[in-house]
C-alpha atoms as a PDB file:
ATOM      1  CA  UNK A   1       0.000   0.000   0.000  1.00  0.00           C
ATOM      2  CA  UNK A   2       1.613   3.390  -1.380  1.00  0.00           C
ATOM      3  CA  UNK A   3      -1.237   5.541  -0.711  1.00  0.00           C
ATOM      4  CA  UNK A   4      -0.692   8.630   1.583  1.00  0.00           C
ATOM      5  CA  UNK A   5      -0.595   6.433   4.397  1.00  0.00           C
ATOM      6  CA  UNK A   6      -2.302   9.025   6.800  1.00  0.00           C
ATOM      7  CA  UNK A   7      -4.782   9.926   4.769  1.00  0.00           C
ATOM      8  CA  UNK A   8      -5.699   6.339   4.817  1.00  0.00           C
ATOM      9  CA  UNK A   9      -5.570   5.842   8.182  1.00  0.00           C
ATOM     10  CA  UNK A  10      -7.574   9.107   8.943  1.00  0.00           C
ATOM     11  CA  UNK A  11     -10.416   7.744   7.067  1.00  0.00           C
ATOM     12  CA  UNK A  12      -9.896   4.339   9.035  1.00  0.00           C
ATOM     13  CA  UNK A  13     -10.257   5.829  12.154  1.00  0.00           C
ATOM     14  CA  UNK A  14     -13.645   7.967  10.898  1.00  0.00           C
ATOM     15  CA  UNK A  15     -14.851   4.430   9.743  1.00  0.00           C
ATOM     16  CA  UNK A  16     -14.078   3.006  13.260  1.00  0.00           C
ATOM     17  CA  UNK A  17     -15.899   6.172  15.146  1.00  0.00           C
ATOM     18  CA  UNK A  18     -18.989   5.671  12.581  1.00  0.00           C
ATOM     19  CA  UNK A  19     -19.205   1.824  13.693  1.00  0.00           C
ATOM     20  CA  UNK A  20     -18.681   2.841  17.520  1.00  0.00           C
ATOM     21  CA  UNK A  21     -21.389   5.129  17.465  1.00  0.00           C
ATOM     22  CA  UNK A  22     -24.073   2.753  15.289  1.00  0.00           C
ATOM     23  CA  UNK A  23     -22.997   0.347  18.639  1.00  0.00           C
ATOM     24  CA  UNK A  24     -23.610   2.908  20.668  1.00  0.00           C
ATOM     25  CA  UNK A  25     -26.902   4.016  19.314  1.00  0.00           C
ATOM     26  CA  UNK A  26     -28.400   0.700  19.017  1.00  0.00           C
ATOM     27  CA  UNK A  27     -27.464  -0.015  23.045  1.00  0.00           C
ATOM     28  CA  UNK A  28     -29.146   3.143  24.036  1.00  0.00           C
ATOM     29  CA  UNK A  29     -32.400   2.368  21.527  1.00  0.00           C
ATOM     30  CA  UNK A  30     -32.139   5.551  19.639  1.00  0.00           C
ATOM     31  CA  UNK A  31     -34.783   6.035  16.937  1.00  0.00           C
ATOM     32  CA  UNK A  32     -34.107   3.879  13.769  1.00  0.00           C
ATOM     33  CA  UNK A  33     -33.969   6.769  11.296  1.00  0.00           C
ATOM     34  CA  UNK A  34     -30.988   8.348  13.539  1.00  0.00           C
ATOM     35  CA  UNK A  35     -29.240   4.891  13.830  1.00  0.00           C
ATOM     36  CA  UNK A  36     -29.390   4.827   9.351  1.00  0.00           C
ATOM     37  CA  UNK A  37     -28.402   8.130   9.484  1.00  0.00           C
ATOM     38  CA  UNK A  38     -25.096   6.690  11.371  1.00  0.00           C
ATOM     39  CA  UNK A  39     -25.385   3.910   8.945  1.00  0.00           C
ATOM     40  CA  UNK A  40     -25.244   6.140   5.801  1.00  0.00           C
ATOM     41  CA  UNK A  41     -22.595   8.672   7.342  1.00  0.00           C
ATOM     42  CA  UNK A  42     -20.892   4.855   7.823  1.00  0.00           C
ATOM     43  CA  UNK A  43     -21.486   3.733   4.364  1.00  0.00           C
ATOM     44  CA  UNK A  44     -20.333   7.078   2.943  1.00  0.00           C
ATOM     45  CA  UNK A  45     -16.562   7.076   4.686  1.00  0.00           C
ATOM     46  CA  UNK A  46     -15.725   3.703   3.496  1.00  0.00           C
ATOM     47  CA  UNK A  47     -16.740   4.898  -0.464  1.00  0.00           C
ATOM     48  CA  UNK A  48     -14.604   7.741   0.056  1.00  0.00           C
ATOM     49  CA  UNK A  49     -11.798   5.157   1.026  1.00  0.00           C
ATOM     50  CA  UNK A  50     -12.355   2.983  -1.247  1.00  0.00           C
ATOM     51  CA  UNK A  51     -12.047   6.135  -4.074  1.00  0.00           C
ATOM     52  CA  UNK A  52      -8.814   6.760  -2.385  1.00  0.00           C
ATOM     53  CA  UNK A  53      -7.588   3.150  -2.920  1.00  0.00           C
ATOM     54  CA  UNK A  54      -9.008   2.803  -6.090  1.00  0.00           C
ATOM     55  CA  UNK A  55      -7.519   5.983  -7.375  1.00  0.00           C
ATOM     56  CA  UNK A  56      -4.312   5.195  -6.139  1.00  0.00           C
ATOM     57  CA  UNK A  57      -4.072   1.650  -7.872  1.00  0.00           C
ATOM     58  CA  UNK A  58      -4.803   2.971 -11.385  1.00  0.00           C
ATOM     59  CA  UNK A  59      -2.365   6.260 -10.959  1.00  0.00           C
ATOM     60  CA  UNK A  60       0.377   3.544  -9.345  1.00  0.00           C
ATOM     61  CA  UNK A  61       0.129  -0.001 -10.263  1.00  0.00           C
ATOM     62  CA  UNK A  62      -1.968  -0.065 -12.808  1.00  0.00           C
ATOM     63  CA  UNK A  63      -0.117   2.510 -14.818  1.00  0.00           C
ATOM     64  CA  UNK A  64       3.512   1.298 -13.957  1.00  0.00           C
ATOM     65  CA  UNK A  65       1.848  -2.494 -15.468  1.00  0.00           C
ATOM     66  CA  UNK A  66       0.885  -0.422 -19.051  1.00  0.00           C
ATOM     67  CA  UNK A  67       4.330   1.212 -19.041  1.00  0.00           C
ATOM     68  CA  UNK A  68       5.884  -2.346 -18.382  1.00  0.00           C
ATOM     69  CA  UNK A  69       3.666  -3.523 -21.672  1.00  0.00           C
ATOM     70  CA  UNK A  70       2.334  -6.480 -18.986  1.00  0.00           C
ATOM     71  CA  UNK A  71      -1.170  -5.988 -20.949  1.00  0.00           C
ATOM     72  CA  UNK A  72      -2.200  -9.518 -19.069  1.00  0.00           C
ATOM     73  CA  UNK A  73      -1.641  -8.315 -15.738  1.00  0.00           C
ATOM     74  CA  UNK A  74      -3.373  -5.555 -16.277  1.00  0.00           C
ATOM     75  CA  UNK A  75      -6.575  -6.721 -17.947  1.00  0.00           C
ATOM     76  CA  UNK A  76      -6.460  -9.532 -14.264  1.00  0.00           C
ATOM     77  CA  UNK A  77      -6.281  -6.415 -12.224  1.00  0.00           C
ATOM     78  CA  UNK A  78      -9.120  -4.217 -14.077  1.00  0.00           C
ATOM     79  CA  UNK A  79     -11.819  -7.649 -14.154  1.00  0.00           C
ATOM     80  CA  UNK A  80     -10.679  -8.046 -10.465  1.00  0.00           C
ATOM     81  CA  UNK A  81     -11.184  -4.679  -9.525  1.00  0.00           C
ATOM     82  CA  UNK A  82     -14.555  -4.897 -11.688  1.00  0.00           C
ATOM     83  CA  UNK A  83     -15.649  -7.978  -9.215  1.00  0.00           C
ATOM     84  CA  UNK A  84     -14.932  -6.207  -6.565  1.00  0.00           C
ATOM     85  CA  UNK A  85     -16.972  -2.756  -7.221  1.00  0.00           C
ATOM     86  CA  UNK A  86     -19.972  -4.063  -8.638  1.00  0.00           C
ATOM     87  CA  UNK A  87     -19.645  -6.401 -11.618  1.00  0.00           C
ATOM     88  CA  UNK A  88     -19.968  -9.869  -9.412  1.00  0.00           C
END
């Protein structure tokens, strides 16, 4: 992983506050609609990660594989990445 590291881990630890608080709200029997607001605010970090990520493979590894003329590893990488985002 060669992504700003701290950027990465800044978004981890909002992820991790997100999920305390969902906890939190469910032991204290908030009102659903507050606990999927959580949920969303939740859902919302880890798609900002995962832009982060994603960006970072195709400006990094992805583009060092085209430059390398590995055309195979690179066509595995974008139908795995595919899987992964949607595509299953």
């Amino acid at each position: 992983m060669h992504a700003d590291k701290q950027e990465v881990l800044n978004r981890f630890h909002a992820i991790e506050g997100h999920l305390d608080a969902i906890r939190e709200m469910i032991e204290e029997d908030r009102p659903c609609l507050d606990v999927l607001g959580q949920t969303y605010a939740g859902r919302k970090t880890i798609e900002k990660l995962e832009a982060i990520l994603v960006e970072h493979h195709f400006s990094t590894c992805i583009r060092e594989s085209i430059s390398r003329e590995r055309e195979e590893v690179v066509i595995a990488e974008l139908v795995q990445l595919y899987c992964l985002v949607g595509g299953r």
